[in-house]
C-alpha atoms as a PDB file:
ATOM      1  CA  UNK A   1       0.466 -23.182  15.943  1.00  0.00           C
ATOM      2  CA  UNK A   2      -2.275 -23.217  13.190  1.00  0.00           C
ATOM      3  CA  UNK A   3      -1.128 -21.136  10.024  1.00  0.00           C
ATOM      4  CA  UNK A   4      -2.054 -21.046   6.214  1.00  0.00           C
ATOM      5  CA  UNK A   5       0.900 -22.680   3.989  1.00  0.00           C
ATOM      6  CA  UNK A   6       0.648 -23.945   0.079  1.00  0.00           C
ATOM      7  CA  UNK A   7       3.040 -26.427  -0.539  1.00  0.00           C
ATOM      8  CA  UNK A   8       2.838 -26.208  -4.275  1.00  0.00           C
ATOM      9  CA  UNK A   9       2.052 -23.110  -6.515  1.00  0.00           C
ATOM     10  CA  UNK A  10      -1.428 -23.389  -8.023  1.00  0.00           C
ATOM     11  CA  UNK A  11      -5.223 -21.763  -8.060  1.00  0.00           C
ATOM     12  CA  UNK A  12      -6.517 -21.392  -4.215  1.00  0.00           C
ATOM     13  CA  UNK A  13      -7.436 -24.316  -3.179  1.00  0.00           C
ATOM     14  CA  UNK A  14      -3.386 -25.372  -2.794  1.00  0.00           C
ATOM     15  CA  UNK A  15      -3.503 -23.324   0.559  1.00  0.00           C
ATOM     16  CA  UNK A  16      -3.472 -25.788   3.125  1.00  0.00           C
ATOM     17  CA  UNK A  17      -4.807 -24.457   6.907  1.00  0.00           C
ATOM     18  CA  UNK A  18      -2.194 -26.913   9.467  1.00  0.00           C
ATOM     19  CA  UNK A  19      -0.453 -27.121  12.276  1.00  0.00           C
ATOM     20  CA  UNK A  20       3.092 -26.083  12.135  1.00  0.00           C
ATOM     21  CA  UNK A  21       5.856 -25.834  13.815  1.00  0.00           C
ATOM     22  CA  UNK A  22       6.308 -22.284  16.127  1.00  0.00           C
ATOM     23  CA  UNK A  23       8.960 -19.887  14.625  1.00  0.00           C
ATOM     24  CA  UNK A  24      12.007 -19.040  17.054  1.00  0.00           C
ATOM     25  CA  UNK A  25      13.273 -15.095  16.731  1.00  0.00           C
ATOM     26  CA  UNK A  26      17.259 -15.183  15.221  1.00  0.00           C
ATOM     27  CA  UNK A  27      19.623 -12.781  15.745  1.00  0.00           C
ATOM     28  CA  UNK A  28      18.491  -9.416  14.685  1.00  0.00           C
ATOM     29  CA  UNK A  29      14.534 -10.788  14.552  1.00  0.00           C
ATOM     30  CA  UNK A  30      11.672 -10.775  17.082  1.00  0.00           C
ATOM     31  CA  UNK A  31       8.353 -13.052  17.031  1.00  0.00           C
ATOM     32  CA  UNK A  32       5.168 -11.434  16.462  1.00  0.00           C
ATOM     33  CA  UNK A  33       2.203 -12.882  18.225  1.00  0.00           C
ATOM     34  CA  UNK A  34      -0.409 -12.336  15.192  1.00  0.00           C
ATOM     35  CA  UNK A  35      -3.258 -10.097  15.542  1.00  0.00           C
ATOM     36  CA  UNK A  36      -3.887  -9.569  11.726  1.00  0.00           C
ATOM     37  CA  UNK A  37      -2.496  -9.621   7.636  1.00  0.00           C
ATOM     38  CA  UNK A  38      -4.306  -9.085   5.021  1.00  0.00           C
ATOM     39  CA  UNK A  39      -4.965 -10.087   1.619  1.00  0.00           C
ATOM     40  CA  UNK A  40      -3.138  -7.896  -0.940  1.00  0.00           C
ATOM     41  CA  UNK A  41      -3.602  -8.909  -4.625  1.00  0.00           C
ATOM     42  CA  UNK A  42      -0.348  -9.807  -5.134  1.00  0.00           C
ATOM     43  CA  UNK A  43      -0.575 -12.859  -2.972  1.00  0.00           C
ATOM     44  CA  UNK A  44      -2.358 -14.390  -5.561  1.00  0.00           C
ATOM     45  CA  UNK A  45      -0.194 -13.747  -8.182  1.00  0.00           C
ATOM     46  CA  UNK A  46       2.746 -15.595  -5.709  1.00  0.00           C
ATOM     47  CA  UNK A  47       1.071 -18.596  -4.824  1.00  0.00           C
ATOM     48  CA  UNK A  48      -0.170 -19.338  -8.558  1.00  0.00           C
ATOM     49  CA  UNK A  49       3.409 -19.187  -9.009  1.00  0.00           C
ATOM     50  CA  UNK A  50       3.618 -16.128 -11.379  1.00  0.00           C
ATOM     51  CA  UNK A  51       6.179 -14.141  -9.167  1.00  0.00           C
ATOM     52  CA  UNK A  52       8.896 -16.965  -9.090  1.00  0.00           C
ATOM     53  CA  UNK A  53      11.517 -15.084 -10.804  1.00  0.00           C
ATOM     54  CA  UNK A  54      12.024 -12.133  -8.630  1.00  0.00           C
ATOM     55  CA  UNK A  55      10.877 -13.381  -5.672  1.00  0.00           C
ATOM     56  CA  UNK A  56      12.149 -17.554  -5.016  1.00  0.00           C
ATOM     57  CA  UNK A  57      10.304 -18.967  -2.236  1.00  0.00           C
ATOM     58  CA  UNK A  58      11.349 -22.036  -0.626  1.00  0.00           C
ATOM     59  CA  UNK A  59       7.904 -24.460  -0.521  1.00  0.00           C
ATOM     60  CA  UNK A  60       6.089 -25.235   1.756  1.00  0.00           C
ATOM     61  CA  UNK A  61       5.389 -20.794   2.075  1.00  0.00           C
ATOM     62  CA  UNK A  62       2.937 -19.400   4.365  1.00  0.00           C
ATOM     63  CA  UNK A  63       1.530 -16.176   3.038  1.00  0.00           C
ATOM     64  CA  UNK A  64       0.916 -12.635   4.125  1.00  0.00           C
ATOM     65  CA  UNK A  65       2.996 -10.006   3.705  1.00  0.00           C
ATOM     66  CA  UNK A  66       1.225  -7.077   6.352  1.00  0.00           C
ATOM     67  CA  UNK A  67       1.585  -8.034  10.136  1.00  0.00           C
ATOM     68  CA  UNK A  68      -0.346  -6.258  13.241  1.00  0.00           C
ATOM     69  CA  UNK A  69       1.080  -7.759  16.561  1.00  0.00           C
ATOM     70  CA  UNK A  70       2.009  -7.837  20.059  1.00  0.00           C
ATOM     71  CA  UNK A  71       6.043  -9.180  20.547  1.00  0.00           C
ATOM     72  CA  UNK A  72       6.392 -12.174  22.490  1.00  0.00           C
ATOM     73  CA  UNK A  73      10.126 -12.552  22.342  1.00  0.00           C
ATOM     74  CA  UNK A  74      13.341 -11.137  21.321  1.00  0.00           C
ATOM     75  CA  UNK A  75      16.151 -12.321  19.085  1.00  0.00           C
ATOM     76  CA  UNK A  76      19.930 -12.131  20.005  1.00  0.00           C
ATOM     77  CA  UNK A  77      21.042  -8.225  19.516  1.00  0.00           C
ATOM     78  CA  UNK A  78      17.340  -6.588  19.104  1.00  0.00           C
ATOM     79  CA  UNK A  79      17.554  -3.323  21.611  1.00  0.00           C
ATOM     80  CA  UNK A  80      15.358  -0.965  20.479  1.00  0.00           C
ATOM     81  CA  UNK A  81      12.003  -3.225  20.975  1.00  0.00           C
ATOM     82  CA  UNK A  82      10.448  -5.282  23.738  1.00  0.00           C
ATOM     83  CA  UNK A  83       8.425  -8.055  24.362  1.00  0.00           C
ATOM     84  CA  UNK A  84       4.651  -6.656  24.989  1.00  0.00           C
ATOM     85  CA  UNK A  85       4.943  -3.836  22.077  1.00  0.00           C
ATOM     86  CA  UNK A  86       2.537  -3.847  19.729  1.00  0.00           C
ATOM     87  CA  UNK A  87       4.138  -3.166  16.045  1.00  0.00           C
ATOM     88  CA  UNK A  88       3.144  -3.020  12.360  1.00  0.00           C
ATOM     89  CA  UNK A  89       5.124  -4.015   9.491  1.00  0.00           C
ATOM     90  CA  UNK A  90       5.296  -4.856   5.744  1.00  0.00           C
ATOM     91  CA  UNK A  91       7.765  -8.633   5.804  1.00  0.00           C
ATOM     92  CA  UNK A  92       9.719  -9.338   3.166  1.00  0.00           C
ATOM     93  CA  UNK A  93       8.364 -11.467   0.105  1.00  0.00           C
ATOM     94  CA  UNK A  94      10.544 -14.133   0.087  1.00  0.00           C
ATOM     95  CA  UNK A  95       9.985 -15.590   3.791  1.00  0.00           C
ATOM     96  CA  UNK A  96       7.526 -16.595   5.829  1.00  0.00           C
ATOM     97  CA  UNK A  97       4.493 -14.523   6.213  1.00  0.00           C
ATOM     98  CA  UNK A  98       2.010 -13.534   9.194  1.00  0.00           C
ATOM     99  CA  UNK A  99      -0.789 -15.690   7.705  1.00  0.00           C
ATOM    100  CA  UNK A 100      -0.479 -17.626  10.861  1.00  0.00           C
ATOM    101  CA  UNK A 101      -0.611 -17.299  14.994  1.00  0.00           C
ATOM    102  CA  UNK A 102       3.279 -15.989  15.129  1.00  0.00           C
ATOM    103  CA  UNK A 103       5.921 -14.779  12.369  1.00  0.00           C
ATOM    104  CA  UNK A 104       9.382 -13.678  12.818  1.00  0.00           C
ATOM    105  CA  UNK A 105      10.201 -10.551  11.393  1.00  0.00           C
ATOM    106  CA  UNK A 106      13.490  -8.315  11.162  1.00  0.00           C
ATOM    107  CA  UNK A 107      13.274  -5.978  14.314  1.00  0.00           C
ATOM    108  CA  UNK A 108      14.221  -3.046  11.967  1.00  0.00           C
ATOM    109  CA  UNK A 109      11.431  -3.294   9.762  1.00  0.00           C
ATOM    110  CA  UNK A 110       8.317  -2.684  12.620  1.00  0.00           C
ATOM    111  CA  UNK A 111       7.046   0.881  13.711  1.00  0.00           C
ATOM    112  CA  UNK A 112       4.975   0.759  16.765  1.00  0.00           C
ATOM    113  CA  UNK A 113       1.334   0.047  15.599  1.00  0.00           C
ATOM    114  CA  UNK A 114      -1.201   3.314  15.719  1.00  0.00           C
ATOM    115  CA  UNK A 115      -3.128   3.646  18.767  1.00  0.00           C
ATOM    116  CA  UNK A 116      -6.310   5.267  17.611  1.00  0.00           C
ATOM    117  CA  UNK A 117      -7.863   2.133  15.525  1.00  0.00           C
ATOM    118  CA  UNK A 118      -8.193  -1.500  16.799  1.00  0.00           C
ATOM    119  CA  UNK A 119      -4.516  -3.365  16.572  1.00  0.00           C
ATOM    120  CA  UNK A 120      -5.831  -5.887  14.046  1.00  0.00           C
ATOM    121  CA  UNK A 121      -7.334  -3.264  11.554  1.00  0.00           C
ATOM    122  CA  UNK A 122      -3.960  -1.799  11.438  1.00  0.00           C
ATOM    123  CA  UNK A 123      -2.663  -4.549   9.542  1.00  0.00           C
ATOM    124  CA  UNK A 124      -4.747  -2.683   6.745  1.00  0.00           C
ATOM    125  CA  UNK A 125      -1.813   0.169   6.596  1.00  0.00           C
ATOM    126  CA  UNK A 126       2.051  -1.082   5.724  1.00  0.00           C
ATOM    127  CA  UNK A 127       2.105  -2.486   1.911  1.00  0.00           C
ATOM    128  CA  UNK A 128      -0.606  -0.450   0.684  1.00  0.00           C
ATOM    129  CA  UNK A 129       0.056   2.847   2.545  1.00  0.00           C
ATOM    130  CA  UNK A 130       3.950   2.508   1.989  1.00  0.00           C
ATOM    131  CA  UNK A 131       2.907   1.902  -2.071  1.00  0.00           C
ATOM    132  CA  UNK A 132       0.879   5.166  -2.145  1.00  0.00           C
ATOM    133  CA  UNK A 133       3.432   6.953  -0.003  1.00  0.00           C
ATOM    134  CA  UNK A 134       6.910   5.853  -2.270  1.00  0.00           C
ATOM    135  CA  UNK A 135       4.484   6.220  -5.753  1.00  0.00           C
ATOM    136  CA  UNK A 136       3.963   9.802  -4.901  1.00  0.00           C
ATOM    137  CA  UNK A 137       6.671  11.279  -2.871  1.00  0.00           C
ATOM    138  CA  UNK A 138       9.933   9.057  -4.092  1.00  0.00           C
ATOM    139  CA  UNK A 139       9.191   8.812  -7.547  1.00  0.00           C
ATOM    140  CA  UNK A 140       6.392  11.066  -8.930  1.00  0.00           C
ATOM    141  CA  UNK A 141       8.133  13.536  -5.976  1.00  0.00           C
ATOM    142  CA  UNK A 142       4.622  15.126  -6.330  1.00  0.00           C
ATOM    143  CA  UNK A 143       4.587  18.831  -5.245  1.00  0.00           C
ATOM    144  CA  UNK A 144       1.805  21.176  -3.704  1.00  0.00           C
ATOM    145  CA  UNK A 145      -0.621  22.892  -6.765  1.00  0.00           C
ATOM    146  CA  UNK A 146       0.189  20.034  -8.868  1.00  0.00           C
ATOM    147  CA  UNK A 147      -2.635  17.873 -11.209  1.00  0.00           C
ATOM    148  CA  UNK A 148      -2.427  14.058 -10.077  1.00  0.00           C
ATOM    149  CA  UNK A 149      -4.545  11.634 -11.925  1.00  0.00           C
ATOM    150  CA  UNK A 150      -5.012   8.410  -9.995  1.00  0.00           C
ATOM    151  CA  UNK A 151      -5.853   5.433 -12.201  1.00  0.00           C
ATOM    152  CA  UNK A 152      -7.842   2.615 -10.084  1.00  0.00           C
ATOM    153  CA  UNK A 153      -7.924   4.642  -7.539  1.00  0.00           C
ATOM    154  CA  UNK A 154     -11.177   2.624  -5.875  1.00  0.00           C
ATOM    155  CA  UNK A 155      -8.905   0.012  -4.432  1.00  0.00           C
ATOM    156  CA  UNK A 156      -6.661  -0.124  -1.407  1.00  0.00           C
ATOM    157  CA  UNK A 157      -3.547   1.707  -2.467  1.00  0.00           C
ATOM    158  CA  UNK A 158      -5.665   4.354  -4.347  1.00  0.00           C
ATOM    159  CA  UNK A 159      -7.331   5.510  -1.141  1.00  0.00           C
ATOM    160  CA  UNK A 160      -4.220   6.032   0.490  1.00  0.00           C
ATOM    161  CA  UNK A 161      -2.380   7.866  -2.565  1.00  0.00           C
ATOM    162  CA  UNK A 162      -5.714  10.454  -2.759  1.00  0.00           C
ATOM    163  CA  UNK A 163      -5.484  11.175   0.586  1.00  0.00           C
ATOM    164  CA  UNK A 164      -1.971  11.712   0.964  1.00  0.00           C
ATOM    165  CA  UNK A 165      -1.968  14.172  -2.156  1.00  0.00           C
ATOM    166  CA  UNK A 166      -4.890  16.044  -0.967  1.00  0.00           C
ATOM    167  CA  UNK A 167      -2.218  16.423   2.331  1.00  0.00           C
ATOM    168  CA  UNK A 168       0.253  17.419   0.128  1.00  0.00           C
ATOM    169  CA  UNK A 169      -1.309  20.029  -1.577  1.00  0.00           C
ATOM    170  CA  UNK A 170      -2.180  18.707  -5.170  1.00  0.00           C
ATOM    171  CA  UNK A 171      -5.638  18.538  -7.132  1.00  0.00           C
ATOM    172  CA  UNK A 172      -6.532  14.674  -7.378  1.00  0.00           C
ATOM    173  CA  UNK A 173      -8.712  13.398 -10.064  1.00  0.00           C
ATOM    174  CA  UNK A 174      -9.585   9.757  -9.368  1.00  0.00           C
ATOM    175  CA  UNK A 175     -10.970   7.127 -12.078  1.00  0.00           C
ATOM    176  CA  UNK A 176     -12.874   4.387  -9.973  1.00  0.00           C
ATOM    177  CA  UNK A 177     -16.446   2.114 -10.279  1.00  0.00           C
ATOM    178  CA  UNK A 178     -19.685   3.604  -8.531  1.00  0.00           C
ATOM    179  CA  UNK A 179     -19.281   1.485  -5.573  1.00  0.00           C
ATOM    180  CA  UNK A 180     -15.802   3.356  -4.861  1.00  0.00           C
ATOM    181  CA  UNK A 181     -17.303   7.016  -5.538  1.00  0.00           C
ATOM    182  CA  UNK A 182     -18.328   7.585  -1.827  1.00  0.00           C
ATOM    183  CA  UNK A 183     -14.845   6.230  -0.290  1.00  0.00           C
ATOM    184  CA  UNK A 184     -13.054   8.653  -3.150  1.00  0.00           C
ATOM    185  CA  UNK A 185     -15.717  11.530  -2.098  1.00  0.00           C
ATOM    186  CA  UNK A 186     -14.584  10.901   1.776  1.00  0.00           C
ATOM    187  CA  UNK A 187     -10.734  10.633   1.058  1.00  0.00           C
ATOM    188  CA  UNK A 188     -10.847  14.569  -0.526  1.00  0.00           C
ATOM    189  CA  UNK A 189     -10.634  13.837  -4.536  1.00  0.00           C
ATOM    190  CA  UNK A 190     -11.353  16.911  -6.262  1.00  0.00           C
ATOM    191  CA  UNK A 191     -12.961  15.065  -9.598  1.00  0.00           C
ATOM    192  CA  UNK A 192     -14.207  11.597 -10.053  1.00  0.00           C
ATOM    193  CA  UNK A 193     -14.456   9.863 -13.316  1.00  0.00           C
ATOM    194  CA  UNK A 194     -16.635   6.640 -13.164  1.00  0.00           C
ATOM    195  CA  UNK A 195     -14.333   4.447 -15.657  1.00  0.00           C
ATOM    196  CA  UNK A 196     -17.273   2.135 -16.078  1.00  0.00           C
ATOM    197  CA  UNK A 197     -19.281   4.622 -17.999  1.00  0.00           C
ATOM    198  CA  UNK A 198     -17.086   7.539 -19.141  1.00  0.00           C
ATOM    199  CA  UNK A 199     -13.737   7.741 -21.496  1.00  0.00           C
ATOM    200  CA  UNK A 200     -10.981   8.961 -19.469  1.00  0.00           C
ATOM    201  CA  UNK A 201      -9.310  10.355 -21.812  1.00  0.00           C
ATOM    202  CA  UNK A 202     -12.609  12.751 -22.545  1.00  0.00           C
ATOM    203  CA  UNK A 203     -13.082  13.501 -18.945  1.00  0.00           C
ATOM    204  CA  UNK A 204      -9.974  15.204 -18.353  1.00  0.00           C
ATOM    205  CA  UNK A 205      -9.771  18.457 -19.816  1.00  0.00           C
ATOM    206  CA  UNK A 206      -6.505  19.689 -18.992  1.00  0.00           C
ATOM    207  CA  UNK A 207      -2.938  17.967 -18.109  1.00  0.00           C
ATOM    208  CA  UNK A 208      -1.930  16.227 -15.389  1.00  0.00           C
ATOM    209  CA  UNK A 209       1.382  16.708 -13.785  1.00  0.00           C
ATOM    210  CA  UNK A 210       1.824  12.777 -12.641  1.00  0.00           C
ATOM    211  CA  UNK A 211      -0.383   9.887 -13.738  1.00  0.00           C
ATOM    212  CA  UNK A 212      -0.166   6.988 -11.015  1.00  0.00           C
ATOM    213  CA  UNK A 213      -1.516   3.968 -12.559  1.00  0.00           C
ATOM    214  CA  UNK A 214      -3.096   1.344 -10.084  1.00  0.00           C
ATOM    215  CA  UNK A 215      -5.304  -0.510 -12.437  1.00  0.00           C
ATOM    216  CA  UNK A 216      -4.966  -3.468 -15.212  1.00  0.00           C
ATOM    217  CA  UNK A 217      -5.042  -2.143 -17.915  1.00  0.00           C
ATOM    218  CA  UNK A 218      -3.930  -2.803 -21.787  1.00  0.00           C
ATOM    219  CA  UNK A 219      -1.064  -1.003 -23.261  1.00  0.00           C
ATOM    220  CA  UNK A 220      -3.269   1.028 -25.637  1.00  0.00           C
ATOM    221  CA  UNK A 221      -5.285   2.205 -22.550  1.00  0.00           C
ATOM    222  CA  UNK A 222      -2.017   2.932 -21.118  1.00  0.00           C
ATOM    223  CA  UNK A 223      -0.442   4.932 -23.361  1.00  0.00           C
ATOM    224  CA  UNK A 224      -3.587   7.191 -24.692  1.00  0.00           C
ATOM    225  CA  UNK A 225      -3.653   7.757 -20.294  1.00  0.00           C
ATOM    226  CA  UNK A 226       0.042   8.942 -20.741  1.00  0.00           C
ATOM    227  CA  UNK A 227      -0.625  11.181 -23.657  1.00  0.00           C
ATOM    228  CA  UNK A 228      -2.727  12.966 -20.639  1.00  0.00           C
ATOM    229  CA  UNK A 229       0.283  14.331 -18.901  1.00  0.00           C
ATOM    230  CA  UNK A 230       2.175  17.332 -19.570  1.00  0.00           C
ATOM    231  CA  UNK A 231       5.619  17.901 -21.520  1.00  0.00           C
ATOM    232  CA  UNK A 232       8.224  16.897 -18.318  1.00  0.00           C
ATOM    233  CA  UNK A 233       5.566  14.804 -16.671  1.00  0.00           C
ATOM    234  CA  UNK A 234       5.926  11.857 -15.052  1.00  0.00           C
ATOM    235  CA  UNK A 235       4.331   8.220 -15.071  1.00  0.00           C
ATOM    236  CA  UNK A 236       4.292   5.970 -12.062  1.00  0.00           C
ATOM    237  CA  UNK A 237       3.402   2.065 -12.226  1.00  0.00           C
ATOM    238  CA  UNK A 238       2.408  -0.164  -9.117  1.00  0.00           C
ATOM    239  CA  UNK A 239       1.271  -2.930 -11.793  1.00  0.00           C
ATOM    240  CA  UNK A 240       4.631  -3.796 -12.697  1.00  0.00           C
ATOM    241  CA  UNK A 241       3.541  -6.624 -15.472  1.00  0.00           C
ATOM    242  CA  UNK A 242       2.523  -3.878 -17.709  1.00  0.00           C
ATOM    243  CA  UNK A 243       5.373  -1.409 -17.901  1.00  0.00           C
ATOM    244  CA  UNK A 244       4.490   2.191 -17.840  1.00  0.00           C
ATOM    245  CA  UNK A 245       4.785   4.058 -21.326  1.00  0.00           C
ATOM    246  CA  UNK A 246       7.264   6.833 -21.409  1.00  0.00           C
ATOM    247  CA  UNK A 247       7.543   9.991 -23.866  1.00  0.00           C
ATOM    248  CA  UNK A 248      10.868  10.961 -24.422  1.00  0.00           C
ATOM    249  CA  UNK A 249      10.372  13.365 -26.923  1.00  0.00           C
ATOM    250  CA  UNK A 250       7.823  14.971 -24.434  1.00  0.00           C
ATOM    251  CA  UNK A 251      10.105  14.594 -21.819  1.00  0.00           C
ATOM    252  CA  UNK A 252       7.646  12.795 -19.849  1.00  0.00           C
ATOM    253  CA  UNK A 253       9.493   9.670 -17.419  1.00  0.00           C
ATOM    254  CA  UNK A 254       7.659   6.910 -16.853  1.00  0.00           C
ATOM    255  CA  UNK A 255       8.800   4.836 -13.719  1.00  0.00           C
ATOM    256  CA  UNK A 256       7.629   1.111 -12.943  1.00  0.00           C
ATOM    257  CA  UNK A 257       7.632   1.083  -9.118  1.00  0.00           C
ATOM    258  CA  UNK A 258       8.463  -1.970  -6.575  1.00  0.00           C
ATOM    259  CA  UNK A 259       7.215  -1.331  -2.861  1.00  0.00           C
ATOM    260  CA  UNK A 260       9.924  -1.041  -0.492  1.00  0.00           C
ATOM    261  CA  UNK A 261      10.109  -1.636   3.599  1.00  0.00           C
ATOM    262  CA  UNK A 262      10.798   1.770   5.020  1.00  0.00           C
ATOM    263  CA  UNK A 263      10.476   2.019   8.963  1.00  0.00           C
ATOM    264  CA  UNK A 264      10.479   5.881   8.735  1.00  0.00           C
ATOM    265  CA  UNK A 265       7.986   6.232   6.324  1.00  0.00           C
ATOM    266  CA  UNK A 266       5.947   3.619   7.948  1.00  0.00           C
ATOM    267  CA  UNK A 267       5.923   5.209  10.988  1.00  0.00           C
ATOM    268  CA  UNK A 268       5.087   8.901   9.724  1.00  0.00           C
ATOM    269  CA  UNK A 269       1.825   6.909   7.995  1.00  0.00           C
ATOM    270  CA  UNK A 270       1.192   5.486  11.813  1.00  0.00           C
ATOM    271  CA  UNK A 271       1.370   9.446  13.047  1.00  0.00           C
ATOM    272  CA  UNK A 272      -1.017  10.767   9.885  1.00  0.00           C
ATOM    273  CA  UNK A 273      -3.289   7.550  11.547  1.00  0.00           C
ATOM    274  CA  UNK A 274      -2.723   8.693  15.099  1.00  0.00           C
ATOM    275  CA  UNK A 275      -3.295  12.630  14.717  1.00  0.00           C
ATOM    276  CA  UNK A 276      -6.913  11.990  12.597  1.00  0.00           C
ATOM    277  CA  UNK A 277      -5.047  13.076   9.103  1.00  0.00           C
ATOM    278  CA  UNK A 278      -4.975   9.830   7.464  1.00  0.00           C
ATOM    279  CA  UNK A 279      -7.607   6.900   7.551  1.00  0.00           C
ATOM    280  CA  UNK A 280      -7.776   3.344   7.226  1.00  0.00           C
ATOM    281  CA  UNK A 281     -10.357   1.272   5.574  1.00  0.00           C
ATOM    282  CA  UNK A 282     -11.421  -1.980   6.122  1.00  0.00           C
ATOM    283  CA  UNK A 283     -13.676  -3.549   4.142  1.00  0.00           C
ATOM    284  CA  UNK A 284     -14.126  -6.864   5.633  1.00  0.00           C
ATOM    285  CA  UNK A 285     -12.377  -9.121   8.895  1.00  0.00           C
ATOM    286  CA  UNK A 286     -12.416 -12.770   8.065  1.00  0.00           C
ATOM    287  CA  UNK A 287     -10.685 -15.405   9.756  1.00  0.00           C
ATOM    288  CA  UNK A 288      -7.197 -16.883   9.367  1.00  0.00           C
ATOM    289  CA  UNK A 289      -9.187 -20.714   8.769  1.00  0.00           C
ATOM    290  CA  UNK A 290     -11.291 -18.995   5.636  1.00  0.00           C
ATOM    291  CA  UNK A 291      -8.467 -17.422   3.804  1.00  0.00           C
ATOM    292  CA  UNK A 292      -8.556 -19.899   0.877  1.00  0.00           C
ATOM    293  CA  UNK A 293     -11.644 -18.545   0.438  1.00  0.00           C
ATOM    294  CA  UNK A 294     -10.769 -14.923  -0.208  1.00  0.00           C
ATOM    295  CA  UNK A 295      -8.122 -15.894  -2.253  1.00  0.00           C
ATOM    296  CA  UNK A 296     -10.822 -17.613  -4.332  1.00  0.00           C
ATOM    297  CA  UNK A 297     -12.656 -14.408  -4.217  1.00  0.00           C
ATOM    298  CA  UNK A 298      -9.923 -12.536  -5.414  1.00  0.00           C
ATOM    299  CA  UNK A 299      -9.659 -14.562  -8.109  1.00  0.00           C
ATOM    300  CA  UNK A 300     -13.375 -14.319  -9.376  1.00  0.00           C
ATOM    301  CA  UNK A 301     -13.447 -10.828  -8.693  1.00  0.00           C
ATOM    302  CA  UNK A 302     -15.638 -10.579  -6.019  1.00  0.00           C
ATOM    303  CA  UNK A 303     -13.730  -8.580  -3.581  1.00  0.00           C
ATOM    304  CA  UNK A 304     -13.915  -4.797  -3.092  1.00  0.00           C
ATOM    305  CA  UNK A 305     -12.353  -2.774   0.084  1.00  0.00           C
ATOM    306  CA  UNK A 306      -9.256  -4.065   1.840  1.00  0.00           C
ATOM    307  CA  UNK A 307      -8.979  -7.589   3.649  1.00  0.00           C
ATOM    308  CA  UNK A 308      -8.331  -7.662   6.853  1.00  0.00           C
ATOM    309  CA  UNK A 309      -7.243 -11.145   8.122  1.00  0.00           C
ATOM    310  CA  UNK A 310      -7.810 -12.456  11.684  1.00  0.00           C
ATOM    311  CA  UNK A 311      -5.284 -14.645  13.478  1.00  0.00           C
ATOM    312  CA  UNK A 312      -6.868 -16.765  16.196  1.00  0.00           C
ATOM    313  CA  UNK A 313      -7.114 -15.543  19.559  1.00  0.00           C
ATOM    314  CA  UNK A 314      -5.511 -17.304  22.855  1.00  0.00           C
END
């Protein structure tokens, strides 16, 4: 089968596209005829080699941590699936990825794949709409009437998190660039602060109950954000290199978040998809063969909108 591996951790151009061997399903596992991953930003930081420590990868890796397929066989002990299902997932970091025609995946990790977008585009939903989900519900445990403030809230993850607070009952204000103002309008934010031409800090003129930071940004920037939420507030992290600033005597927590697999909650994001409550965004489908190239993207900052990656077809 043709897949995308890097044999060596280094800038893009170590991702190699090969033939390789065909994964067999193990015990407890099922193999995953590839419709789609994606590129999430984080891939980048693996293969340059930045995320050895917590998560060791034996070399050569094939990327891609979102999978949208149809099962083409079971592993010994796997009851609950069958071959011809078509299923969604979020893989773990540390083996093999869907960056290729088939993966094997742990059967307990896949939730049957919405049926109201195209199979591929789903691939779009699982790390990103898991991140917004566990950000807001299992650690800011956001509540209806409360003040969110969403910080990069123009990328993947941030569309997700606005529209599943708007769902939830809480007034979203979203800091994002003037290309992301019309996806931010469309997912239900309340305010929009254009961070490219306004001071945050200025622009919000009361507290915030939970600040969920999605964005680089430097710890001064980080903290003077934090100073925005109110005495017994909280402060949520997806960019775990920069830990999130707490205020003790405020009695504001500040939590630095790793996404999790969660079957359940992926498959409550699949119904949201499914009933017309919860949409997914893609900004571009390229082909498994070009991925170096997105990754090289990524890292010029040149991409905007989520990644959807095509495996080839039969």
């Amino acid at each position: 089968m043709k897949a995308i591996r890097f044999h060596e951790y280094g800038d893009p151009t170590v991702l190699r596209h090969e033939e390789v061997d065909e994964p067999v399903a193990g015990p407890g596992q099922v193999r995953v005829r590839v419709a789609a991953t994606t590129f999430n930003s984080v891939d980048g930081t693996i293969r340059a080699g930045l995320m050895q420590g917590p998560m060791p990868l034996t070399l050569p890796h094939v990327p891609g941590l979102d999978v949208a397929g149809t099962i083409d066989a079971l592993g010994e002990g796997v009851r609950d699936l069958a071959v011809g299902d078509q299923v969604i997932g979020f893989l773990p970091f540390v083996v093999d990825g869907a960056s290729a025609e088939y993966v094997v995946a742990p059967a307990e990790i896949l939730a049957p794949a919405p049926t109201a977008i195209p199979l591929a585009d789903a691939a779009a939903l699982p790390l990103v709409g898991l991140t917004a989900w566990q950000a807001l519900f299992d650690h800011a445990e956001l509540k209806p009437g409360q003040r969110l403030l969403i910080s990069g809230a123009g990328g993947a993850v941030g569309g997700y998190a606005v529209q599943l607070a708007k769902a939830a009952g809480a007034y979203v204000i979203a800091t994002g660039s003037p290309r992301s103002r019309r996806n931010l309008e469309a997912a239900g934010a309340d305010e929009i602060i254009d961070h490219s031409a306004t001071e945050v800090t200025a622009a919000v003129t009361a507290p915030v109950d939970v600040l969920l930071n999605l964005a680089p940004l430097d710890p001064d920037e980080f903290t003077a954000l934090a100073a925005l939420v109110r005495d017994g507030g909280v402060v949520v992290s997806a960019t775990v290199w920069m830990p999130a600033p707490a205020d003790e005597e405020r009695g504001v927590r500040a939590i630095d978040m790793y996404v999790r697999s969660d079957v359940a909650q992926l498959s409550e994001l699949v119904a949201r998809v499914d009933r017309g409550e919860l949409t997914v965004e893609v900004a571009e489908r390229v082909p498994l063969a070009d991925l170096a190239q997105v990754h090289a993207r990524a890292a010029a900052g040149n991409l905007a909108g989520k990644i959807v990656i095509l495996a080839p077809t039969a």
